[in-house]
Protein backbone atom coordinates (compact mmCIF):
# COMPACT_ATOMS: atom_id res chain seq x y z
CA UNK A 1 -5.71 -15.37 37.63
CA UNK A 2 -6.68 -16.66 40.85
CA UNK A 3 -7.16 -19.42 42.82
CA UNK A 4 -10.55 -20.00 43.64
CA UNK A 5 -10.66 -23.03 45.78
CA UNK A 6 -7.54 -25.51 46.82
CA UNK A 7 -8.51 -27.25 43.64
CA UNK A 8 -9.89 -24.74 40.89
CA UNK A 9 -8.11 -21.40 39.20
CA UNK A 10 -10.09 -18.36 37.63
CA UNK A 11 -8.40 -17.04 34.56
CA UNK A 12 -9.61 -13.17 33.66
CA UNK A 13 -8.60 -11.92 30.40
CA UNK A 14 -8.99 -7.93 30.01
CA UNK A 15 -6.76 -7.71 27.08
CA UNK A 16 -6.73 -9.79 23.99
CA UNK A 17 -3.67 -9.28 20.87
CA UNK A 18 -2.05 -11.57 18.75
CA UNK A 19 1.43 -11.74 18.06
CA UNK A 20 4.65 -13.48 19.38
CA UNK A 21 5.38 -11.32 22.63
CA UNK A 22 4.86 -11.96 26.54
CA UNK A 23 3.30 -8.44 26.68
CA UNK A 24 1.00 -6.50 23.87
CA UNK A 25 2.98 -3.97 21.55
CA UNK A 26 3.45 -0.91 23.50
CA UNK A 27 0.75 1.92 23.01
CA UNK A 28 -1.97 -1.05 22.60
CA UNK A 29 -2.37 0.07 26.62
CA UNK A 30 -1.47 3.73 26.71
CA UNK A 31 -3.02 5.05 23.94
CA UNK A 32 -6.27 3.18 22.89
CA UNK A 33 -7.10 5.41 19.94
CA UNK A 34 -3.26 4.53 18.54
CA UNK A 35 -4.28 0.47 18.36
CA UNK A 36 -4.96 -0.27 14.50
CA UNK A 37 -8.72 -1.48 13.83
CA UNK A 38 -7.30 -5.29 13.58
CA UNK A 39 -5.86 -4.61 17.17
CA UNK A 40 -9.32 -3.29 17.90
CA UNK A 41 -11.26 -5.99 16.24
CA UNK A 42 -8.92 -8.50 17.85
CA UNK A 43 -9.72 -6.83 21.50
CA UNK A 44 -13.58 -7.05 21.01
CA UNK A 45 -13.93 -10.47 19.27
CA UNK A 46 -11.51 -11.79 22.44
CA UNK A 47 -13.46 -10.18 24.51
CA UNK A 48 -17.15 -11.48 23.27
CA UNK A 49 -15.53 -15.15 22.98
CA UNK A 50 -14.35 -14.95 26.69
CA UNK A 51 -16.97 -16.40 29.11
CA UNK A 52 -15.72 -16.11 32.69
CA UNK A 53 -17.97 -18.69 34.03
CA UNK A 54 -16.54 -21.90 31.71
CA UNK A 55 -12.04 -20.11 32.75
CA UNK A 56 -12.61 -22.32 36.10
CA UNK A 57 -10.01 -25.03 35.56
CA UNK A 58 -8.37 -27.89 37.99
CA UNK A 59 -5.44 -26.24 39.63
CA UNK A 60 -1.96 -28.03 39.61
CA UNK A 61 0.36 -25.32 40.93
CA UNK A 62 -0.57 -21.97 41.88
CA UNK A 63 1.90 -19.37 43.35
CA UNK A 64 0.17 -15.61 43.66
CA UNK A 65 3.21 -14.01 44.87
CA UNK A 66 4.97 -15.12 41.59
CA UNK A 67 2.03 -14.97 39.36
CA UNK A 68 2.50 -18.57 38.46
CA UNK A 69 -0.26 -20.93 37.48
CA UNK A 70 -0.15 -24.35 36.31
CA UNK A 71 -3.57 -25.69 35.03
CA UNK A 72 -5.80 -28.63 33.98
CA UNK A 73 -7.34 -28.18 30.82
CA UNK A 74 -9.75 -30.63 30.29
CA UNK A 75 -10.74 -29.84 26.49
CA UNK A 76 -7.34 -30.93 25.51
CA UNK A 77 -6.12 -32.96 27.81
CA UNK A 78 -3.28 -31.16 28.57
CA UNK A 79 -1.72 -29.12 31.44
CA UNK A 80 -0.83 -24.86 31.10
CA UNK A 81 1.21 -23.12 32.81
CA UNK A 82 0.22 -19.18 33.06
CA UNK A 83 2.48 -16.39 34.16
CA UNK A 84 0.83 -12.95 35.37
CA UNK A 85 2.01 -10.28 32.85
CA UNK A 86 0.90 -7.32 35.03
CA UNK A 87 -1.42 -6.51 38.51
């Protein structure tokens, strides 16, 4: 994530998985040839359904150094908050 204005965050996805942890299983990073095909599948449908251009969202709290985000999002009317798993 990043803030691209005083008013507006960026969120950039690189990684997509499903499942109930903070972080994806370990080895979906390490070793891409160890993910399952339903990891795979998951990574590249994620990634085709991602569109950088409409992940520009009112900002209500941003902190970089603590990878903090609080968001705006319209399409619900609702607000998200987004930690940073990694750099």
């Amino acid at each position: 994530m990043s803030q691209r204005s005083v008013d507006d965050v960026e969120l950039v996805f690189d990684q997509f998985w499903v499942g109930g942890a903070k972080e994806p299983r370990p080895g979906l990073e390490e070793d891409a040839s160890a993910r399952s095909a339903t990891d795979k599948l998951i990574n590249v449908v994620g990634g085709w359904a991602f569109v950088e251009g409409m992940a520009t969202f009112p900002v209500l709290y941003f902190s970089n150094e603590a990878g903090i985000c609080v968001f705006k999002f319209p399409p619900l009317n609702s607000a998200i908050a987004a930690v940073r798993v990694r750099s």
